[in-house]
PDB file of N, CA and C in Angstrom:
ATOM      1  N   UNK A   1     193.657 -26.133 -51.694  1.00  0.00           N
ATOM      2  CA  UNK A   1     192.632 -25.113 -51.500  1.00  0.00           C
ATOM      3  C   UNK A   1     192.068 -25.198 -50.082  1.00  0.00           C
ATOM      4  N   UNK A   2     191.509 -24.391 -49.627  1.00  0.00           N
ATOM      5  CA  UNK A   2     191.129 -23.997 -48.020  1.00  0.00           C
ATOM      6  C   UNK A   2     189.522 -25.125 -48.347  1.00  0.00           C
ATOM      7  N   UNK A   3     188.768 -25.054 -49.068  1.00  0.00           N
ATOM      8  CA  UNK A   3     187.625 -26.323 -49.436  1.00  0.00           C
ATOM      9  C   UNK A   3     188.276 -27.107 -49.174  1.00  0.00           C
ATOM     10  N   UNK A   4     189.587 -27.940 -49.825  1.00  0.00           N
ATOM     11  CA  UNK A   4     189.646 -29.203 -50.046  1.00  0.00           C
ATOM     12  C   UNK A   4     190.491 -29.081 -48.403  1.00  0.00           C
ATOM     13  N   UNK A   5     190.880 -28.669 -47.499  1.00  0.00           N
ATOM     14  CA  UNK A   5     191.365 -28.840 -46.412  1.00  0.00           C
ATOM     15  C   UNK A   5     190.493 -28.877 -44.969  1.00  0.00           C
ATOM     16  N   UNK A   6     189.591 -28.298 -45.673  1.00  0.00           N
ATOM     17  CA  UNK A   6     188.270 -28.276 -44.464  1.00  0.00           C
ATOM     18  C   UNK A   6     187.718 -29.808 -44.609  1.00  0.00           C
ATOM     19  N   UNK A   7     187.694 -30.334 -46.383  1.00  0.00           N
ATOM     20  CA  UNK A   7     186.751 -31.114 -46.429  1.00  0.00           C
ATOM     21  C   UNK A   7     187.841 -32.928 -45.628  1.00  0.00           C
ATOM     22  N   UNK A   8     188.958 -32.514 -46.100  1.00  0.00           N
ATOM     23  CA  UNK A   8     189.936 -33.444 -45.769  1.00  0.00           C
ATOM     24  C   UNK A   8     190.234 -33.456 -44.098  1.00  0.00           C
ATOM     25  N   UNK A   9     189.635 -32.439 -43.097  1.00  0.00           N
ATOM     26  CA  UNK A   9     189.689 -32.029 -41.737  1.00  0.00           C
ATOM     27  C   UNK A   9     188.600 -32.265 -41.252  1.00  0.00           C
ATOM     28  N   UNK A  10     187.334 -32.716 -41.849  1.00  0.00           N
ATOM     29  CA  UNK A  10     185.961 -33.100 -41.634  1.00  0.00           C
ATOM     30  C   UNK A  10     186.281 -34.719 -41.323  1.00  0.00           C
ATOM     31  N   UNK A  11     187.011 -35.131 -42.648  1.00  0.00           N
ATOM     32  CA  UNK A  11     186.433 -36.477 -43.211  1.00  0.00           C
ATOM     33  C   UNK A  11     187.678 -37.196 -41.710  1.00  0.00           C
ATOM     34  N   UNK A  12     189.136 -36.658 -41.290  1.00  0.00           N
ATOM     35  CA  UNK A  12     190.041 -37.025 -40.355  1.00  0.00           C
ATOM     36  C   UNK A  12     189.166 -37.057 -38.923  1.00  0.00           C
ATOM     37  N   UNK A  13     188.360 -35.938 -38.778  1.00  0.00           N
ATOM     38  CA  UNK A  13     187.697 -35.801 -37.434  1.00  0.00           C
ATOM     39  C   UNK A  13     186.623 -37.150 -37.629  1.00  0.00           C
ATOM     40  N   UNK A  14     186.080 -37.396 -38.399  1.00  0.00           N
ATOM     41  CA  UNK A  14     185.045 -38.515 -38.301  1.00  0.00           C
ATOM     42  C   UNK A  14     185.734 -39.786 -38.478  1.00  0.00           C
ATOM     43  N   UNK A  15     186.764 -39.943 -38.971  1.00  0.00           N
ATOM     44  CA  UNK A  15     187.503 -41.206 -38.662  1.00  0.00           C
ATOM     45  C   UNK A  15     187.522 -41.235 -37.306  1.00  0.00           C
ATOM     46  N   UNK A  16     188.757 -40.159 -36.556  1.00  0.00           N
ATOM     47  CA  UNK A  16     189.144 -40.223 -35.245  1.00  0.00           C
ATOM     48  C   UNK A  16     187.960 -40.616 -34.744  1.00  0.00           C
ATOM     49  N   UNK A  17     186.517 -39.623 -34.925  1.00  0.00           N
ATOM     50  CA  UNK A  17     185.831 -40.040 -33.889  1.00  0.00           C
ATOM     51  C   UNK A  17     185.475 -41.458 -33.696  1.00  0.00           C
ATOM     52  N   UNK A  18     184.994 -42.307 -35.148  1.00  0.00           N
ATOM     53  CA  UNK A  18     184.963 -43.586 -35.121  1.00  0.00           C
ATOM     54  C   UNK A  18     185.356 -44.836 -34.836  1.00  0.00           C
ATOM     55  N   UNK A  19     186.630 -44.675 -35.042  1.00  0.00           N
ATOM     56  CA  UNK A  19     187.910 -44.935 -34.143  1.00  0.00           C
ATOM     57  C   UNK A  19     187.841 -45.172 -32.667  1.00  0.00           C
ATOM     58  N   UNK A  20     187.511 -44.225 -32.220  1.00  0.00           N
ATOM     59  CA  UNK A  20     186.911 -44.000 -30.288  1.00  0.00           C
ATOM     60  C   UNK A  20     186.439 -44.365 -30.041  1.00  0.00           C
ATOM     61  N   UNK A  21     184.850 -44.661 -30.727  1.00  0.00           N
ATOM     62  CA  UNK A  21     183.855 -45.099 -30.843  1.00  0.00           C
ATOM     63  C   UNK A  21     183.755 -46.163 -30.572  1.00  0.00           C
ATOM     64  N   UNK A  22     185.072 -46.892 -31.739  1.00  0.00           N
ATOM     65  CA  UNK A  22     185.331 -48.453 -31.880  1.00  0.00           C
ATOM     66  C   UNK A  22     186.001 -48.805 -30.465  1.00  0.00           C
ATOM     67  N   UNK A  23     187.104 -48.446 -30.020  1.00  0.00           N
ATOM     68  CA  UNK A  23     187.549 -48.576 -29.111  1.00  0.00           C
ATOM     69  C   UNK A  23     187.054 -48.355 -27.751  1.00  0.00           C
ATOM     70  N   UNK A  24     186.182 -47.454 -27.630  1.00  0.00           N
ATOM     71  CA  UNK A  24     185.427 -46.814 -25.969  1.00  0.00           C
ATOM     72  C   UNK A  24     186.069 -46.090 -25.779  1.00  0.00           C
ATOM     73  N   UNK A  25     187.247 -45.174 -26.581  1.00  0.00           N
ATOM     74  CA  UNK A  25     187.882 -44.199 -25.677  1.00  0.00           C
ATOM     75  C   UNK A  25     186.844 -42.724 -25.823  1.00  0.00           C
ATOM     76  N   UNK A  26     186.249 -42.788 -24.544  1.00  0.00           N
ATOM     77  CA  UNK A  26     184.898 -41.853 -24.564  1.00  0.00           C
ATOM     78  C   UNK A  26     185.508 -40.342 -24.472  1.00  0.00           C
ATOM     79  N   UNK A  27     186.765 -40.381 -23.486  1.00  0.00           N
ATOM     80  CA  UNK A  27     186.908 -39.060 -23.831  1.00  0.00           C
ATOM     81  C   UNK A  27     187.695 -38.225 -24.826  1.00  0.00           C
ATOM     82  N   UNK A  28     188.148 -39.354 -25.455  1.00  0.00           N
ATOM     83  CA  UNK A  28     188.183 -38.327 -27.275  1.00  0.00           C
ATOM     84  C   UNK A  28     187.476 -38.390 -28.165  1.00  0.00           C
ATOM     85  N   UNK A  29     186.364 -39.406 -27.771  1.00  0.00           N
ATOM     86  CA  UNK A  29     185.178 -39.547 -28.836  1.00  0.00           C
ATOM     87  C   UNK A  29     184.639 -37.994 -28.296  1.00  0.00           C
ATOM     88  N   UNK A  30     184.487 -37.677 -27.008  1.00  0.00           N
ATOM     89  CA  UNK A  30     184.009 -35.929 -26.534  1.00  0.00           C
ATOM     90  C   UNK A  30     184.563 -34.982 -27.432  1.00  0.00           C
ATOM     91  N   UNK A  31     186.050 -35.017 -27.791  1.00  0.00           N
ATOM     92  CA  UNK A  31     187.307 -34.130 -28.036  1.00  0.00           C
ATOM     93  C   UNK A  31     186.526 -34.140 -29.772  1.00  0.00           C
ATOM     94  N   UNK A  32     186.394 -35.496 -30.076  1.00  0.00           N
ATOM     95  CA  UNK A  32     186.420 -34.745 -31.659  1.00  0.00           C
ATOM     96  C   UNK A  32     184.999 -34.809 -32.338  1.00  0.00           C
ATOM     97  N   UNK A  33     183.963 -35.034 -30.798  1.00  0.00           N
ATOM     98  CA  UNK A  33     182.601 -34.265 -31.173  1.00  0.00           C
ATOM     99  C   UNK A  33     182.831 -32.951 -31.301  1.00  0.00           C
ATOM    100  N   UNK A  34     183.272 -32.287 -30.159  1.00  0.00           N
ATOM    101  CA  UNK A  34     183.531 -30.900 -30.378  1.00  0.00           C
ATOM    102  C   UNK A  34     184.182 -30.403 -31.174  1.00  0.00           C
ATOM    103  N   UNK A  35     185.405 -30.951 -31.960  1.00  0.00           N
ATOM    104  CA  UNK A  35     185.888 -30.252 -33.041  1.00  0.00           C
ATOM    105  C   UNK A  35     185.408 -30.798 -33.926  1.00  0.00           C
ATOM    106  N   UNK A  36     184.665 -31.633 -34.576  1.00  0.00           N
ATOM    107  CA  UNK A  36     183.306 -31.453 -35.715  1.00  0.00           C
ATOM    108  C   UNK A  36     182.814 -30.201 -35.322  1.00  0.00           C
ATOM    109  N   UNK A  37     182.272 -30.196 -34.111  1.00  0.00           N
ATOM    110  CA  UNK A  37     181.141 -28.883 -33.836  1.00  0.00           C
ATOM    111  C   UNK A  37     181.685 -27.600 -34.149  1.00  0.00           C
ATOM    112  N   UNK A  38     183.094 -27.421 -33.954  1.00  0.00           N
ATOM    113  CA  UNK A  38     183.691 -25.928 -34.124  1.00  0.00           C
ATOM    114  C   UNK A  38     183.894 -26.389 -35.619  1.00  0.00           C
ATOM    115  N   UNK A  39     184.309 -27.037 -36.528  1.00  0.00           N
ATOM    116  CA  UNK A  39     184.387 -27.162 -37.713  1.00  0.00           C
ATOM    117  C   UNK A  39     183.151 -26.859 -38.182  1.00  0.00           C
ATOM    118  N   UNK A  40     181.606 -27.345 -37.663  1.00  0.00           N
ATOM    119  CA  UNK A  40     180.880 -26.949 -39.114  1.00  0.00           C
ATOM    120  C   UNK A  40     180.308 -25.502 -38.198  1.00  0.00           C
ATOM    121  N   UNK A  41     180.711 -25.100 -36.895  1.00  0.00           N
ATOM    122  CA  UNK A  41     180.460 -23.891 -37.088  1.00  0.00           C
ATOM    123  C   UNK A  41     181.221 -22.877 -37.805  1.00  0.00           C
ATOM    124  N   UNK A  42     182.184 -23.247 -38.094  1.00  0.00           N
ATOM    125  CA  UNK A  42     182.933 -22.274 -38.455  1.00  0.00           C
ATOM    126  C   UNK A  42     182.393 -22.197 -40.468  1.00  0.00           C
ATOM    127  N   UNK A  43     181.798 -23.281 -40.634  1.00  0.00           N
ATOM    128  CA  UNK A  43     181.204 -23.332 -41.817  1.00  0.00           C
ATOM    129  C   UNK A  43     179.725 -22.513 -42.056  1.00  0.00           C
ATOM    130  N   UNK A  44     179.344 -22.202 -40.792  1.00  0.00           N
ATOM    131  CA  UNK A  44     178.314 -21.735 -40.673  1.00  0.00           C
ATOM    132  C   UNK A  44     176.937 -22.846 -40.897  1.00  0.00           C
ATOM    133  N   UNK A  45     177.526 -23.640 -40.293  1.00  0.00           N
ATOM    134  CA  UNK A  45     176.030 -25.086 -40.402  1.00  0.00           C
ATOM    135  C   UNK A  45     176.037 -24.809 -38.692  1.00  0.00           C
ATOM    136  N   UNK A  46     174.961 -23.801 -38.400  1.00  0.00           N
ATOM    137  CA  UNK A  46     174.895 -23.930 -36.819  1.00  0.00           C
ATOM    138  C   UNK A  46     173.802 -24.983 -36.060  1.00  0.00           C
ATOM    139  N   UNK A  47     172.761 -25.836 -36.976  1.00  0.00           N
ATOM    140  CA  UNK A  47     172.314 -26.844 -36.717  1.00  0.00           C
ATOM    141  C   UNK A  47     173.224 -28.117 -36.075  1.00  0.00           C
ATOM    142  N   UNK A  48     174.149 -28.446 -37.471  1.00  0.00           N
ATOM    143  CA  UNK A  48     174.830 -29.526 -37.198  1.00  0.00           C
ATOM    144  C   UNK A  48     175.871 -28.976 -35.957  1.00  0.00           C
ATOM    145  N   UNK A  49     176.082 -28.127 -36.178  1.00  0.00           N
ATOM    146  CA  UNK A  49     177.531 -27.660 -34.479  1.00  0.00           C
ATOM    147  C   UNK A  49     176.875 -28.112 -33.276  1.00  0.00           C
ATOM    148  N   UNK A  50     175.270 -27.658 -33.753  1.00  0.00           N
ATOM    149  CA  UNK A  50     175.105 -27.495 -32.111  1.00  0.00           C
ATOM    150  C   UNK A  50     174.781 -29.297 -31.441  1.00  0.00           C
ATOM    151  N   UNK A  51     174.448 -29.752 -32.577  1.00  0.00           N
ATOM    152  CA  UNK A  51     174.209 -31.050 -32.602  1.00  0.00           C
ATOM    153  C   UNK A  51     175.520 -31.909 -31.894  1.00  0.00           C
ATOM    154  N   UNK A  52     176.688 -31.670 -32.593  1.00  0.00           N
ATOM    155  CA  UNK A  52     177.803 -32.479 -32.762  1.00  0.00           C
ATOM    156  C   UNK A  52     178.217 -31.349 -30.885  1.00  0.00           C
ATOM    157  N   UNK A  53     178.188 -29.831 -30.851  1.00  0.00           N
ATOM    158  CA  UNK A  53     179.078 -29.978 -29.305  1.00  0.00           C
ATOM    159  C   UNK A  53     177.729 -30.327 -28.495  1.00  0.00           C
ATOM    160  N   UNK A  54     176.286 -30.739 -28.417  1.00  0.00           N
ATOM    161  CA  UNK A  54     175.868 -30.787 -27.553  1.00  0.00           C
ATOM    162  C   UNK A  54     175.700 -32.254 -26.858  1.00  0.00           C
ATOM    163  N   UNK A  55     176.473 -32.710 -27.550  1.00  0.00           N
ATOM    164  CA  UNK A  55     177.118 -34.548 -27.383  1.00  0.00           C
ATOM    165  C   UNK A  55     178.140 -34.465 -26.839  1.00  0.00           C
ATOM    166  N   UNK A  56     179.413 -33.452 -27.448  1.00  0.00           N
ATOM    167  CA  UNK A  56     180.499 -33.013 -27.163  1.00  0.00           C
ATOM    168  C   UNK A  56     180.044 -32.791 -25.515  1.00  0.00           C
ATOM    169  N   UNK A  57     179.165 -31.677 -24.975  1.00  0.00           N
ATOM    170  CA  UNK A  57     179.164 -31.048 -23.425  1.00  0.00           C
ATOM    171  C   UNK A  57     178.986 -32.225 -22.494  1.00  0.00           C
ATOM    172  N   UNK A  58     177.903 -33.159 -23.343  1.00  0.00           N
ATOM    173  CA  UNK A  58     177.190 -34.136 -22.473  1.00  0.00           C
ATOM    174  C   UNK A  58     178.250 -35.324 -22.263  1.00  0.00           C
ATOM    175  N   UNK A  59     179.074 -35.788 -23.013  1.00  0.00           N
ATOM    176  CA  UNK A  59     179.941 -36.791 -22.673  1.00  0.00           C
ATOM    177  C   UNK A  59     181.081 -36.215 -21.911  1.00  0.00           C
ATOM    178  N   UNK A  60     181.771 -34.924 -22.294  1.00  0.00           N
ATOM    179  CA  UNK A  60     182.337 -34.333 -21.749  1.00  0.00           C
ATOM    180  C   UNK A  60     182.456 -34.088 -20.263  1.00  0.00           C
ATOM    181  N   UNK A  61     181.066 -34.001 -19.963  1.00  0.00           N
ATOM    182  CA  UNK A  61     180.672 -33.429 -18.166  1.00  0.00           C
ATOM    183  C   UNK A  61     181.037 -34.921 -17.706  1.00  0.00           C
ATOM    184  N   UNK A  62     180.451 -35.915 -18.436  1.00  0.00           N
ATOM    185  CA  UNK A  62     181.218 -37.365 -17.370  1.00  0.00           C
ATOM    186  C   UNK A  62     182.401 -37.766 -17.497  1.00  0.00           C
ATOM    187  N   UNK A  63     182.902 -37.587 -18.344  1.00  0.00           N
ATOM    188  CA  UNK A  63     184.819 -37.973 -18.967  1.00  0.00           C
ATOM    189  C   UNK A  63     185.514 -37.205 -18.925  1.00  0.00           C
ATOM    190  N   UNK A  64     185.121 -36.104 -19.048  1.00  0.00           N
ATOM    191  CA  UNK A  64     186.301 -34.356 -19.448  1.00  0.00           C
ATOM    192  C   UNK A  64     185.820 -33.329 -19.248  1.00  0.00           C
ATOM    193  N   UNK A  65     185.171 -33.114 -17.765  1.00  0.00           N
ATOM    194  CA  UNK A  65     184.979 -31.807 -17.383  1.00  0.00           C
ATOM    195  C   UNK A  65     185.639 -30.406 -17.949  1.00  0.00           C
ATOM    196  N   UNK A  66     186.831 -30.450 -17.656  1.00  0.00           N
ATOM    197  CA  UNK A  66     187.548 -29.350 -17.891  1.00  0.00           C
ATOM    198  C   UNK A  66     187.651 -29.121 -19.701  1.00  0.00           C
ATOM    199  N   UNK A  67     187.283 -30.089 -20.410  1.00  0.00           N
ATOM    200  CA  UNK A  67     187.180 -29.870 -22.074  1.00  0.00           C
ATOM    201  C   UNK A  67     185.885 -29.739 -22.714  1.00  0.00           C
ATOM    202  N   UNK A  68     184.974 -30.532 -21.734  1.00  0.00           N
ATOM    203  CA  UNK A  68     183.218 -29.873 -21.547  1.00  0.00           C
ATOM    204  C   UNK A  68     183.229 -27.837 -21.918  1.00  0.00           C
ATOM    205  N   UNK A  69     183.818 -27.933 -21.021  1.00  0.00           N
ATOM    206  CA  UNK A  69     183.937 -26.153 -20.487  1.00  0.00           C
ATOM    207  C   UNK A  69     184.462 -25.724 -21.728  1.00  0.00           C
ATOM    208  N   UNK A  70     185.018 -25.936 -22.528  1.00  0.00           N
ATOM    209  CA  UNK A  70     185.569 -25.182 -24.091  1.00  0.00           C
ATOM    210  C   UNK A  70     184.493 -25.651 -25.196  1.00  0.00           C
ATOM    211  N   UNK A  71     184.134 -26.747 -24.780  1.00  0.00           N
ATOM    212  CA  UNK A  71     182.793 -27.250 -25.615  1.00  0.00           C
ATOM    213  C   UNK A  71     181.456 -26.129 -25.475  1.00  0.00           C
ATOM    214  N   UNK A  72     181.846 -25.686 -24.249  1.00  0.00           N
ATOM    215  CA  UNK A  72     180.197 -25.305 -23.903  1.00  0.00           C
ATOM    216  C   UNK A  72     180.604 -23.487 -24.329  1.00  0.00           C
ATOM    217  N   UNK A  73     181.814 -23.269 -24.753  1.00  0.00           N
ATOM    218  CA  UNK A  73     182.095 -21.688 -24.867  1.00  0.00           C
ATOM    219  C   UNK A  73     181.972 -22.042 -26.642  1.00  0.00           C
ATOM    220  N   UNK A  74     182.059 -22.972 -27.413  1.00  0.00           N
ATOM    221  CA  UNK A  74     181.620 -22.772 -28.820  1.00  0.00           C
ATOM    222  C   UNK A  74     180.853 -22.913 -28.756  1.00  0.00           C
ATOM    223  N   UNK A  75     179.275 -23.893 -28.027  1.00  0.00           N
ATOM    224  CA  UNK A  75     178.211 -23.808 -27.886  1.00  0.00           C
ATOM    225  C   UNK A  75     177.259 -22.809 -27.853  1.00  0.00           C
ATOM    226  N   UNK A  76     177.933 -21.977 -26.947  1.00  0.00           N
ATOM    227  CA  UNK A  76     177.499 -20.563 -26.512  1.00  0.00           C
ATOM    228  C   UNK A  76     177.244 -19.481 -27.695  1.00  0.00           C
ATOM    229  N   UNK A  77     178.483 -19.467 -28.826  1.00  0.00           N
ATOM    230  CA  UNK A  77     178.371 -19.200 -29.871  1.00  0.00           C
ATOM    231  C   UNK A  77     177.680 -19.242 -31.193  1.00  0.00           C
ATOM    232  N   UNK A  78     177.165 -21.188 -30.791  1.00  0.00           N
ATOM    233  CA  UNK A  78     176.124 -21.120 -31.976  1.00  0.00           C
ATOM    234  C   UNK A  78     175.180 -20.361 -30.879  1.00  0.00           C
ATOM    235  N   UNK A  79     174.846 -20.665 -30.035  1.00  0.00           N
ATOM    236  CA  UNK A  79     173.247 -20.188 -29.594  1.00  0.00           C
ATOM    237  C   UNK A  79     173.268 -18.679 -29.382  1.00  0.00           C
ATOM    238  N   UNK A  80     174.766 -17.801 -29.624  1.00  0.00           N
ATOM    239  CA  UNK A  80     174.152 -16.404 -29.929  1.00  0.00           C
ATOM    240  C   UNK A  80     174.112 -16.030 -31.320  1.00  0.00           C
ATOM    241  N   UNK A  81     174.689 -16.908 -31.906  1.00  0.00           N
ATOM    242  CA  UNK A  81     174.452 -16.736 -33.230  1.00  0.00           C
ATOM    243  C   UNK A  81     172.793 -17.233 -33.829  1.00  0.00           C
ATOM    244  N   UNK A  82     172.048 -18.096 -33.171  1.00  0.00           N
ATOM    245  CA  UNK A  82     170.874 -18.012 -32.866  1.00  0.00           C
ATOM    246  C   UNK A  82     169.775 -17.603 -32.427  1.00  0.00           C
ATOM    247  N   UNK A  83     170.392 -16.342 -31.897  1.00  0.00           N
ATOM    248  CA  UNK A  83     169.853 -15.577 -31.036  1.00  0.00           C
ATOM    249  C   UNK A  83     169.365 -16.050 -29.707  1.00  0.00           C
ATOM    250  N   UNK A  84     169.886 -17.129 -29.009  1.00  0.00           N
ATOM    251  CA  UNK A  84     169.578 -17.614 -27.643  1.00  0.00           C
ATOM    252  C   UNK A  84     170.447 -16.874 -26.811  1.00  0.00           C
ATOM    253  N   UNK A  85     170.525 -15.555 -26.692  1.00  0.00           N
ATOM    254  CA  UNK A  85     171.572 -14.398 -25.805  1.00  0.00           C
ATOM    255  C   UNK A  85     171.472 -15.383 -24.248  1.00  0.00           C
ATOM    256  N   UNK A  86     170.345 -15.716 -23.624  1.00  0.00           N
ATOM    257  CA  UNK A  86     170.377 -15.646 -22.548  1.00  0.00           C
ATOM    258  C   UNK A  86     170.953 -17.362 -22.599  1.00  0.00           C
ATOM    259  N   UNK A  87     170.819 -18.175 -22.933  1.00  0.00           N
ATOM    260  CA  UNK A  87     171.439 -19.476 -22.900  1.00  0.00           C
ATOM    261  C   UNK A  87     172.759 -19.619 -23.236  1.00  0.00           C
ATOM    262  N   UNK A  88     173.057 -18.691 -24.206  1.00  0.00           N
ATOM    263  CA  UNK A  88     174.384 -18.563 -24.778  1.00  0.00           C
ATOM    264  C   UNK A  88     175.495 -18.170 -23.092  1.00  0.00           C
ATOM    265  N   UNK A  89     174.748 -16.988 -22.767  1.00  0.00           N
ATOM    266  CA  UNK A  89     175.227 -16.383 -21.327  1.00  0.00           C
ATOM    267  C   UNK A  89     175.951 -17.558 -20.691  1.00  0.00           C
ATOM    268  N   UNK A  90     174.536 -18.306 -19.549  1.00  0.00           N
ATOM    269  CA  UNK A  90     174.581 -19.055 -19.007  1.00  0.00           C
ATOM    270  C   UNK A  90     175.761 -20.222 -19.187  1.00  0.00           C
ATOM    271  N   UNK A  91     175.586 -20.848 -20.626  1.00  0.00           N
ATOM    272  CA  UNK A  91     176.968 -21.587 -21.230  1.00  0.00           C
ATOM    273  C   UNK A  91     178.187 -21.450 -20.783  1.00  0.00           C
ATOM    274  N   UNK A  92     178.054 -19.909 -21.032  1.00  0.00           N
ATOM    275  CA  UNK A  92     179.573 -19.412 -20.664  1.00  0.00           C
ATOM    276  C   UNK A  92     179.850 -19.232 -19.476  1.00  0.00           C
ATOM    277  N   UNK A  93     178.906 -18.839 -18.530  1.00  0.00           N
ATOM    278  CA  UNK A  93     179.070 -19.260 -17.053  1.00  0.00           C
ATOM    279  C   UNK A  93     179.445 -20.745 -16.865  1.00  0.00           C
ATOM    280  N   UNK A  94     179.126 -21.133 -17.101  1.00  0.00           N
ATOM    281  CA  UNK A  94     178.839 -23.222 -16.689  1.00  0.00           C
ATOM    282  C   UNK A  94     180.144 -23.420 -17.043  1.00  0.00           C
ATOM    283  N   UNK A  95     180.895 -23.083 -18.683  1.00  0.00           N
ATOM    284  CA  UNK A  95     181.768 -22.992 -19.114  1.00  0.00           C
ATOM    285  C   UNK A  95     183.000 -22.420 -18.283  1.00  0.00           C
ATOM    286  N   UNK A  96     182.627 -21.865 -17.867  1.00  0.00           N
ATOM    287  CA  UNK A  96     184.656 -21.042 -16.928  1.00  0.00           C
ATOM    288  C   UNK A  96     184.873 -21.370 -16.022  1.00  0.00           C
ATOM    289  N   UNK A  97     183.242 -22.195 -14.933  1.00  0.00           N
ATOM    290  CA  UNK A  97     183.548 -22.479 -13.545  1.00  0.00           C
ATOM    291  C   UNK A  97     184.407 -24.344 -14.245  1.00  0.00           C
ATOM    292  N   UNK A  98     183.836 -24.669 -15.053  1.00  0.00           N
ATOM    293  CA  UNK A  98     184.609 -25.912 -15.608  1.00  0.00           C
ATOM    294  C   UNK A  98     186.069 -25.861 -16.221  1.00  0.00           C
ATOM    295  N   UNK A  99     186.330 -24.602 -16.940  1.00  0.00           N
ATOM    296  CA  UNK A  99     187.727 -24.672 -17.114  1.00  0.00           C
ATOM    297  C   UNK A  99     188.708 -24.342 -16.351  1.00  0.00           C
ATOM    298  N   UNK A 100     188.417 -23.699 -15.363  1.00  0.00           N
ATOM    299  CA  UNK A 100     189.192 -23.744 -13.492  1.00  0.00           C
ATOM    300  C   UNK A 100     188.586 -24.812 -12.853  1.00  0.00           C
ATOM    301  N   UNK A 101     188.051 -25.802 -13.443  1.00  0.00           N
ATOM    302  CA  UNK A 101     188.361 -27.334 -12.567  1.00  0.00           C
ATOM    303  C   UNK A 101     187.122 -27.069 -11.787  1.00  0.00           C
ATOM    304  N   UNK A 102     185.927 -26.291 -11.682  1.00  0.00           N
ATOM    305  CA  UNK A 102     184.843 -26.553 -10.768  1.00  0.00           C
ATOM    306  C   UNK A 102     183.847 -26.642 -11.747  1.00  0.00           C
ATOM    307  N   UNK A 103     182.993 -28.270 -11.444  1.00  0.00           N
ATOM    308  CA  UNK A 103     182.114 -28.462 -12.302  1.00  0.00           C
ATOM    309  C   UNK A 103     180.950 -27.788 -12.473  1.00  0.00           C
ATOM    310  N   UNK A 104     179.989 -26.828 -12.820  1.00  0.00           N
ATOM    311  CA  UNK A 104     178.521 -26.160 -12.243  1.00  0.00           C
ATOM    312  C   UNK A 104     177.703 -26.932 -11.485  1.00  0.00           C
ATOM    313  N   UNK A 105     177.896 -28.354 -11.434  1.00  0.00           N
ATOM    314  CA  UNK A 105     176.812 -29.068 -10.951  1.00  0.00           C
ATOM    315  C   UNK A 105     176.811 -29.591  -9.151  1.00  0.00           C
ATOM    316  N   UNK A 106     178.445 -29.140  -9.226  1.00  0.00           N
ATOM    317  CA  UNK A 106     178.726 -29.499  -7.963  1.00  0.00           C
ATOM    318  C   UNK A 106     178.050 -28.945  -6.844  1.00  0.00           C
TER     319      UNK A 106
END
């Protein structure tokens, strides 16, 4: 069932992440903050998404710029789905100059 595959795709992402965790590999502990985050958005838990990619952006910008930038375009999503239009925006700016390799902060 599509339940029992989400719930079995939850429980794999929180291993992996733990896993990383255990080890220090920081930038896939980034990789599968963010896909928790697109997982429970896609569940419609936009609390926990924004929670899980806004760990995802922040580890991301020091380890994985260029995967930050896909973090910060589902981000963008919970916060228009929140109605944060104008933060959501911005995201997605910050977001594209990072997935062509230029960080916003530079």
């Amino acid at each position: 069932t599509i339940a029992g595959n989400v719930s079995e795709a939850f429980s794999c992402y929180e291993q992996a992440l733990a896993i990383h965790r255990e080890t220090g590999n920081r930038r896939f502990e980034a990789c599968e903050l963010g896909n928790l985050g697109s997982l429970v958005y896609e569940l419609g838990n936009l609390a926990a998404a924004a929670q899980h990619l806004e760990e995802a952006v922040k580890l991301g910008d020091e380890m994985w710029p260029v995967a930050a930038g896909a973090f910060r375009g589902w981000l963008a999503l919970v916060r228009a789905d929140q109605g944060q239009t104008e933060e959501a925006k911005a995201l997605l700016d910050e977001g594209a100059l990072q997935r062509r390799g230029r960080h916003p902060i530079e």
